[in-house]
Protein backbone atom coordinates (compact mmCIF):
# COMPACT_ATOMS: atom_id res chain seq x y z
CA UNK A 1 107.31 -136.30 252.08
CA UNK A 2 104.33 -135.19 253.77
CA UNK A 3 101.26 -137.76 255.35
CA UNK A 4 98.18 -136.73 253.25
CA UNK A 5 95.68 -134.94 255.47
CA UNK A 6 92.98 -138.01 255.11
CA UNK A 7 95.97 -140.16 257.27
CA UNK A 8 96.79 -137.99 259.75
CA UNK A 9 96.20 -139.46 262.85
CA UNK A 10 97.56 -136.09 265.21
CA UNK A 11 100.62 -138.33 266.34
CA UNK A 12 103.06 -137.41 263.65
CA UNK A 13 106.01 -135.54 264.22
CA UNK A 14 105.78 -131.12 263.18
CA UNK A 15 108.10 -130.42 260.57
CA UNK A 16 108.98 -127.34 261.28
CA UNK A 17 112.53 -125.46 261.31
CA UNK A 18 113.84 -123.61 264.46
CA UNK A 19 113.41 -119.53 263.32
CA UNK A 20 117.11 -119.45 264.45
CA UNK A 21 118.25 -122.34 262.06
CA UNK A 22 116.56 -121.25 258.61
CA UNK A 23 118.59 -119.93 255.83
CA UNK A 24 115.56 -118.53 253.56
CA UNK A 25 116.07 -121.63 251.24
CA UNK A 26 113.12 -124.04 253.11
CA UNK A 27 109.09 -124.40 251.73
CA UNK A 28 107.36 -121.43 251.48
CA UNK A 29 105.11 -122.58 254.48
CA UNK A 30 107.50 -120.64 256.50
CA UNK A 31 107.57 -117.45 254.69
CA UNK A 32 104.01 -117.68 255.17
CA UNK A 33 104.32 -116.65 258.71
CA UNK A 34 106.75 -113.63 258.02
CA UNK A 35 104.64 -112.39 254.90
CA UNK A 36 102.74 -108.85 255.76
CA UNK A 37 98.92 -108.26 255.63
CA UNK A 38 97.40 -106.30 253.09
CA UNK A 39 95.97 -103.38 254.61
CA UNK A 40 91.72 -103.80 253.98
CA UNK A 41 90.80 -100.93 255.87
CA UNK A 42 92.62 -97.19 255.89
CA UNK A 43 95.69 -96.43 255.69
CA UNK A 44 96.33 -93.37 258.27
CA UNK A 45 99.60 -92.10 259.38
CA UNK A 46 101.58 -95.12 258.37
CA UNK A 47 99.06 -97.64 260.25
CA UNK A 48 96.54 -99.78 258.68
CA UNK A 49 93.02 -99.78 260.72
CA UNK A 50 90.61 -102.46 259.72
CA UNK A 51 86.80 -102.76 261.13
CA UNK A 52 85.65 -106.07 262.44
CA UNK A 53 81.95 -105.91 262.50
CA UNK A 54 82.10 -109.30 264.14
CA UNK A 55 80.80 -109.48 268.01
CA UNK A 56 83.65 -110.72 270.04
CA UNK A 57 84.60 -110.08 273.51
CA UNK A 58 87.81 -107.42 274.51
CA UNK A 59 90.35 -110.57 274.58
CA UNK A 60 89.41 -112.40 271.30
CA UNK A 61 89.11 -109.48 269.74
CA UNK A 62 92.47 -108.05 270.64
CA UNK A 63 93.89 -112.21 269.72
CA UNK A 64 91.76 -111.80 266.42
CA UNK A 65 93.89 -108.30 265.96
CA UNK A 66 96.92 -109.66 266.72
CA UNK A 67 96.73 -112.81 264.06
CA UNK A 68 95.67 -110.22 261.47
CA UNK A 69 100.06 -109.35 260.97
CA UNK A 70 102.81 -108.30 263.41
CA UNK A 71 102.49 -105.84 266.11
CA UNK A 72 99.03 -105.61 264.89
CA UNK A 73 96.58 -104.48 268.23
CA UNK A 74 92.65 -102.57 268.74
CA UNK A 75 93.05 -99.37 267.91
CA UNK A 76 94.42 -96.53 270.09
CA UNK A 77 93.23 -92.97 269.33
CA UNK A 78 95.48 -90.48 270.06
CA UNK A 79 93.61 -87.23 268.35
CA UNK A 80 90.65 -86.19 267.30
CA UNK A 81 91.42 -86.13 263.28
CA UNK A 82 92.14 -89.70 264.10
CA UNK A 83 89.05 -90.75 265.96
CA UNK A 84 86.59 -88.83 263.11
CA UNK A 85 88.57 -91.65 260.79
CA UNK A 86 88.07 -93.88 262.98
CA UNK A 87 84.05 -92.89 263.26
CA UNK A 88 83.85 -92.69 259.73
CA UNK A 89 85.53 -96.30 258.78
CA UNK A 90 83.38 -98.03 261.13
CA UNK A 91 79.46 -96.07 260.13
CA UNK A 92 81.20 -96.66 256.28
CA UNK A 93 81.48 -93.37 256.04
CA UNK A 94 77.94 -91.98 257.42
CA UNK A 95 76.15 -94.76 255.41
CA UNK A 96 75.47 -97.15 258.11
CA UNK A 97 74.91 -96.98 262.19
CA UNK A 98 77.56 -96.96 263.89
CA UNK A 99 77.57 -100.23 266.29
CA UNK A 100 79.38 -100.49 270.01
CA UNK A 101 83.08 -101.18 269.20
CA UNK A 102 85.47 -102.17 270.83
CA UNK A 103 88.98 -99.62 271.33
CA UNK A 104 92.23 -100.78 272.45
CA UNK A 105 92.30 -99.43 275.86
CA UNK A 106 90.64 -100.86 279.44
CA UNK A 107 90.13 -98.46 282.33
CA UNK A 108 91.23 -99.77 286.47
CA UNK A 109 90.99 -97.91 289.44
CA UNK A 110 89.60 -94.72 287.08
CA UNK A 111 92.93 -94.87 285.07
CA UNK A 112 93.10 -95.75 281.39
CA UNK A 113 95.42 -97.06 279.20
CA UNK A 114 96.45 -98.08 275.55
CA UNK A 115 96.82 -101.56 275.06
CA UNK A 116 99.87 -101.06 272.37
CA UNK A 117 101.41 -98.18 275.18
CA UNK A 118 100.41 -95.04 273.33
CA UNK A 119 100.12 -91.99 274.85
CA UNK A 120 96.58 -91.19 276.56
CA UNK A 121 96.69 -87.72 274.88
CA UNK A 122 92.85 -87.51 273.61
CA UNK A 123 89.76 -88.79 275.27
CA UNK A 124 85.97 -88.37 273.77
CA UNK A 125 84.23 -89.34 277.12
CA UNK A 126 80.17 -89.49 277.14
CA UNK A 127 80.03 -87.25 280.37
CA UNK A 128 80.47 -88.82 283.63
CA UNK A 129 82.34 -91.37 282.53
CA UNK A 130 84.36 -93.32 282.70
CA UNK A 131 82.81 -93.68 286.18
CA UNK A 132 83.86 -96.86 286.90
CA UNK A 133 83.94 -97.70 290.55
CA UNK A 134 85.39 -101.89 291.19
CA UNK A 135 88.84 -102.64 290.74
CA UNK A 136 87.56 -105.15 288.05
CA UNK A 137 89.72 -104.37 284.76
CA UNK A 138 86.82 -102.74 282.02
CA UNK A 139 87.53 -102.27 278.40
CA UNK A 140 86.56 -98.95 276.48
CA UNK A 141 83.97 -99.10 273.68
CA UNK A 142 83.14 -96.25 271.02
CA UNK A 143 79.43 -95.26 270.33
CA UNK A 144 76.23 -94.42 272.88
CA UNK A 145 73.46 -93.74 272.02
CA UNK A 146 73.98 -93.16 268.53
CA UNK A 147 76.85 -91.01 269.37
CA UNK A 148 80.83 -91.30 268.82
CA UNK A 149 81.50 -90.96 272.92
CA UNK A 150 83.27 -93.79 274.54
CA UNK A 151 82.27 -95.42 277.36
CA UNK A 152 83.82 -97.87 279.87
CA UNK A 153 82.34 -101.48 279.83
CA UNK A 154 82.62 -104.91 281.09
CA UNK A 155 85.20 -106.84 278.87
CA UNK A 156 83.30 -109.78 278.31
CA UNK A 157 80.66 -108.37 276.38
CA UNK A 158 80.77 -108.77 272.68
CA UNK A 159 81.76 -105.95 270.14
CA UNK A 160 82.79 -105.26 267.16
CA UNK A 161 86.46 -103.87 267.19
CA UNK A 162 89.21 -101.62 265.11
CA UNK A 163 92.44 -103.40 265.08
CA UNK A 164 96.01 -101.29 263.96
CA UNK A 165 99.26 -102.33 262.65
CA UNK A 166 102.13 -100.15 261.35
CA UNK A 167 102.32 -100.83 257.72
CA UNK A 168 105.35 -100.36 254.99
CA UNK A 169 106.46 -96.97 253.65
């Protein structure tokens, strides 16, 4: 017995079961939340990366990445076959400029790091940076000057983004 939406006055009492008390039998409203994302990007190594042309800043577009499906987070790149995918998803394959976009890593004190905790085994720094010099947190962004070179910027600017999620054998 649910209040039709035109009634709803945002007093009523949520319906919804504890995760550790459901059996699998209840509405399918909560296998909504469980069910995985179809991957609309590339596939790559087991892990879906989708382009977001959309300008957001560094923390809604990492909360945009993670609504997208579980442990879903901007993209780390951890070689170079990886980042020419990467380059190539986002300028739709050559056909279009490539736009400033947003990576899943952020740079203090001259260190960075992966938001998802990946290795920092491959870098594609323009040269001299990142030459960041504030202990104010900075997010990485791919493309300069028409190029694929990342680049260290404030996190409040807005960019597009890659988000990454592991998908399904």
């Amino acid at each position: 017995m649910g209040i039709p939406a035109g009634f709803r006055q945002g007093t009523e009492p949520k319906m919804e079961i504890p995760l550790g008390f459901r059996q699998g039998t209840e509405p399918s409203i909560a296998r909504v939340q469980t069910q995985t994302a179809t991957c609309t990007g590339k596939i790559i190594n087991n892990k879906c990366y989708q382009f977001n042309p959309l300008q957001l800043a560094f923390k809604d577009a990492q909360a945009l990445c993670r609504n997208l499906a579980p442990k879903a987070e901007l993209a780390s790149v951890t070689n170079s076959d990886l980042h020419s995918s990467l380059v190539s998803l986002v300028t739709n394959d050559g056909q279009s400029n490539p736009v400033l976009t947003w990576l899943g890593a952020t740079v203090k004190n001259q260190q960075a790091s992966w938001v998802d905790g990946s290795e920092w085994s491959y870098t594609d720094w323009m040269p001299g940076h990142p030459n960041i010099h504030t202990e104010k947190l900075v997010c990485v962004e791919m493309f300069k000057i028409d190029e694929r070179w990342w680049t260290a910027a404030d996190c409040e600017l807005k960019r597009a983004s890659i988000c990454s999620y592991p998908v399904s054998a």
